[in-house]
Protein backbone atom coordinates (compact mmCIF):
# COMPACT_ATOMS: atom_id res chain seq x y z
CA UNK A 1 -0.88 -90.22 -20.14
CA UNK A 2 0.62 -86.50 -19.94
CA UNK A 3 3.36 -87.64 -22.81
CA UNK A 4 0.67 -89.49 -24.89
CA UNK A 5 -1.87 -86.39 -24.69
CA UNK A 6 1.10 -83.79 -25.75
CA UNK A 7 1.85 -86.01 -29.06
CA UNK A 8 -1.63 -86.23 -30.05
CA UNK A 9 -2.26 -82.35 -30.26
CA UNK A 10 -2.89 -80.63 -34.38
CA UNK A 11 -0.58 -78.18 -34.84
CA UNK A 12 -1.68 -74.51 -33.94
CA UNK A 13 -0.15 -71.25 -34.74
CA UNK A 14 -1.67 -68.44 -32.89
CA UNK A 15 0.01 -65.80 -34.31
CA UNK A 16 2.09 -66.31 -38.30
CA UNK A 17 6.10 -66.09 -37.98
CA UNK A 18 7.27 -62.82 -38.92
CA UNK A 19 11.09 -62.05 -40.03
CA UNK A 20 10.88 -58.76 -38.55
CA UNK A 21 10.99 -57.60 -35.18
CA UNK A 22 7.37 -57.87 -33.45
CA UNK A 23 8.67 -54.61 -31.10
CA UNK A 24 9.21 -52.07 -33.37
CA UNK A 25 7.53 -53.59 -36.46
CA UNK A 26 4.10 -54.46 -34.51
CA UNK A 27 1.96 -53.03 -37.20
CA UNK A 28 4.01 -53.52 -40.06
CA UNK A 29 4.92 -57.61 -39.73
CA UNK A 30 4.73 -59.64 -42.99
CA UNK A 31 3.50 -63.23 -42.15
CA UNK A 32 5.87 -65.99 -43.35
CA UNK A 33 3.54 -69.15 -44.20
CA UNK A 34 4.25 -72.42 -42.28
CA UNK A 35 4.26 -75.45 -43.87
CA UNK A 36 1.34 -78.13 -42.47
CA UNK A 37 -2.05 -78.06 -41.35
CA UNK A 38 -2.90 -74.55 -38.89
CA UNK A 39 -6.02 -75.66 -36.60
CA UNK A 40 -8.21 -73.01 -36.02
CA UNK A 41 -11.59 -73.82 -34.36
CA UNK A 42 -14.60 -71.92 -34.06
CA UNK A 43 -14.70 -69.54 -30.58
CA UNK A 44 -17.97 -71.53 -30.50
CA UNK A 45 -20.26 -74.29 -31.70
CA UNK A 46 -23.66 -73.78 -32.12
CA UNK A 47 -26.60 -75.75 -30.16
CA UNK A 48 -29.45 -77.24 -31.07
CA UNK A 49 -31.14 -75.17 -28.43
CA UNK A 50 -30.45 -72.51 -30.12
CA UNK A 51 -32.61 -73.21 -33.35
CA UNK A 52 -36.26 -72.08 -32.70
CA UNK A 53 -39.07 -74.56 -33.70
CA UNK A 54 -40.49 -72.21 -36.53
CA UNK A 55 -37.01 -72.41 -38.67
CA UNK A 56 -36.89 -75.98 -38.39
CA UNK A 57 -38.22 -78.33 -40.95
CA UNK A 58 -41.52 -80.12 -39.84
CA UNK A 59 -39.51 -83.48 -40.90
CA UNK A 60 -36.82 -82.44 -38.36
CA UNK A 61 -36.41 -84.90 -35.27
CA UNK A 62 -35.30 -81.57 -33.34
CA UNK A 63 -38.69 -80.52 -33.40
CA UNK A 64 -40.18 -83.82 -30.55
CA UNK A 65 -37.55 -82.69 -28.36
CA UNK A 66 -38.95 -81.22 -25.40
CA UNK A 67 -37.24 -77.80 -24.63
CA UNK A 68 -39.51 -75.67 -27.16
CA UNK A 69 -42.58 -74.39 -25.53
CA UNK A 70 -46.17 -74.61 -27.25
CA UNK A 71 -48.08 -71.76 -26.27
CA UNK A 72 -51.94 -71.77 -25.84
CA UNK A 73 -53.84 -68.67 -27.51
CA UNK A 74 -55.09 -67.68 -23.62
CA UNK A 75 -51.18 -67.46 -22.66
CA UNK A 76 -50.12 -65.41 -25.86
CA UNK A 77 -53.53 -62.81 -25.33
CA UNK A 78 -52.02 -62.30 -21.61
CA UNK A 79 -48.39 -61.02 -22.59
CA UNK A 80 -47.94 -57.49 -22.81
CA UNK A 81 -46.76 -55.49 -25.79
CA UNK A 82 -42.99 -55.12 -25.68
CA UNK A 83 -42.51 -52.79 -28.66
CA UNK A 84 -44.82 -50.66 -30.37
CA UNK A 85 -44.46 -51.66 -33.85
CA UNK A 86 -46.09 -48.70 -36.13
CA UNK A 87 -45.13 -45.56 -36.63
CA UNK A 88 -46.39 -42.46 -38.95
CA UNK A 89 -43.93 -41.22 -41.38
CA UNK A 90 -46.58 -39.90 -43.92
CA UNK A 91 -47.19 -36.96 -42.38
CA UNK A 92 -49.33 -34.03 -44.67
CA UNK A 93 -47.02 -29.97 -44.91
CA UNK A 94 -49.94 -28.76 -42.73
CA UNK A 95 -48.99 -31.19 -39.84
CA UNK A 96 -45.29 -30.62 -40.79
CA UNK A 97 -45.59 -26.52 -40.64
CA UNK A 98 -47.96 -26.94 -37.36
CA UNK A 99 -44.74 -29.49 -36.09
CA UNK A 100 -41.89 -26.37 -36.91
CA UNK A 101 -44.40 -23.86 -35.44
CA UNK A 102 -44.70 -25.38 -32.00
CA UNK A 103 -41.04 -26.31 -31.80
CA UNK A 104 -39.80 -23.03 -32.52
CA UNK A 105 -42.08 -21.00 -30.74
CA UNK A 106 -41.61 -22.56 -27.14
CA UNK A 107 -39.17 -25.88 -27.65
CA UNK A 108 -38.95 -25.74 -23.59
CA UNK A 109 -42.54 -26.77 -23.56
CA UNK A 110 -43.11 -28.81 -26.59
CA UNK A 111 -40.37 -31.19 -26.47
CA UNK A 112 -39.78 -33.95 -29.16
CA UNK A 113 -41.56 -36.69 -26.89
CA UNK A 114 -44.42 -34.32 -26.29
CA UNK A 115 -44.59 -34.14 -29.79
CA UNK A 116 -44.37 -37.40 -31.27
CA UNK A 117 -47.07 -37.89 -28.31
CA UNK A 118 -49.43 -35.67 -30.12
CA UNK A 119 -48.43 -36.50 -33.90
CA UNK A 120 -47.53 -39.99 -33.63
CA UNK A 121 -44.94 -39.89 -35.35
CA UNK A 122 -41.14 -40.87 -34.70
CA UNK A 123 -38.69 -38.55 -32.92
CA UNK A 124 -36.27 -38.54 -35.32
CA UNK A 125 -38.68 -37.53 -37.98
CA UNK A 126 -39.46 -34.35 -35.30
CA UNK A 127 -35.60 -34.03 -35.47
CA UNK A 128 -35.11 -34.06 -39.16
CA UNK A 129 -38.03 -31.83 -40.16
CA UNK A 130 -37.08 -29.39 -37.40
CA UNK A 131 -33.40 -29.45 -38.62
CA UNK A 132 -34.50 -29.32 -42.51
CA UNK A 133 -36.62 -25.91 -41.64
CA UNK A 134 -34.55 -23.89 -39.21
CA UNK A 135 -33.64 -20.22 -40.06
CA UNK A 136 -30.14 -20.33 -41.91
CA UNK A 137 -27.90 -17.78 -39.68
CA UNK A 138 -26.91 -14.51 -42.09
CA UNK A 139 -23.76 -15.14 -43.95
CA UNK A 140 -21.04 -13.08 -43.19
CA UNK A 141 -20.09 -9.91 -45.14
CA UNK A 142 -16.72 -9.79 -46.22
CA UNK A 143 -14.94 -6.41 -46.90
CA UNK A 144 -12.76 -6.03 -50.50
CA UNK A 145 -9.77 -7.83 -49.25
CA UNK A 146 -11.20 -10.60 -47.45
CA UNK A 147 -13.15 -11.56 -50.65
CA UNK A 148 -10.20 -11.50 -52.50
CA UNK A 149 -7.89 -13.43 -50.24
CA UNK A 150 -11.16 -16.50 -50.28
CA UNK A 151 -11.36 -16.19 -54.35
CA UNK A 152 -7.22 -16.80 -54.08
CA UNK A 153 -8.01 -20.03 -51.83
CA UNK A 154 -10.21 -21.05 -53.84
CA UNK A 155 -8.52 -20.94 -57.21
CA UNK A 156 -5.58 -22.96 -55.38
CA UNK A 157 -8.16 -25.20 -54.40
CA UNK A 158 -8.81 -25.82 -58.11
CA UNK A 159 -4.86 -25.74 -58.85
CA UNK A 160 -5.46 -22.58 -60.82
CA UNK A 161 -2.40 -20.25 -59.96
């Protein structure tokens, strides 16, 4: 049976033949095609378990089988919340300002989750807006040579010698 089961097997090439050597040329191998059929199956095949009821067609004979649940309005009112699904992102400049305002004056106490508590809104809104409105640091001044050695870079930059 061993001998029979060997000669029935389709051809499979797990990796193409390359010319080169697969040491030193690892990344750099150009594939010589074989001639024949390669078999290359799927790492898996789908189930029919997989397909919930709602995507299958009410004429489907999937849909009698009986792994999907039905469930009754009392069980779907008893199970909880998992996510919650709605968030605020139209928030007004007062509620914005009043948002930047409590952030910057004490961010030890009003941390984002305290404040998407009290705005409803998402964190990385809180994030954003906070980001978008935080004092710029004071550019740096440059004496007469520095400014001349970065307007030198720069014209290089633009290939103008």
């Amino acid at each position: 049976m061993r001998f029979v089961r060997s000669l029935s097997k389709v051809a499979y090439e797990s990796k193409p033949k390359s010319r080169f050597n697969n040491v030193t040329s690892a990344f750099n191998f150009r594939p010589k095609p074989t001639q024949g059929i390669i078999y290359q199956p799927p790492s898996t095949l789908p189930s029919v378990y997989q397909t919930p009821k709602s995507f299958l067609p009410p004429n489907d004979p999937r849909r009698e089988l009986p792994y999907h649940k039905e469930y009754t309005a009392e069980e779907l009112e008893d199970m909880p919340i998992i996510h919650q699904t709605t968030k605020n992102y139209n928030v007004d400049d007062k509620t914005a300002m009043e948002i930047i305002k409590l952030r910057s004056e004490d961010p030890k106490e009003w941390t984002v989750n305290k404040l998407v508590k009290k705005f409803d809104v998402d964190a990385n809104f809180i994030i954003a807006i906070n980001k978008a409105f935080k004092d710029k640091p004071q550019l740096k001044k440059y004496n007469k040579r520095q400014s001349e050695q970065l307007k030198r870079v720069q014209m290089w930059l633009r290939n103008e010698f």
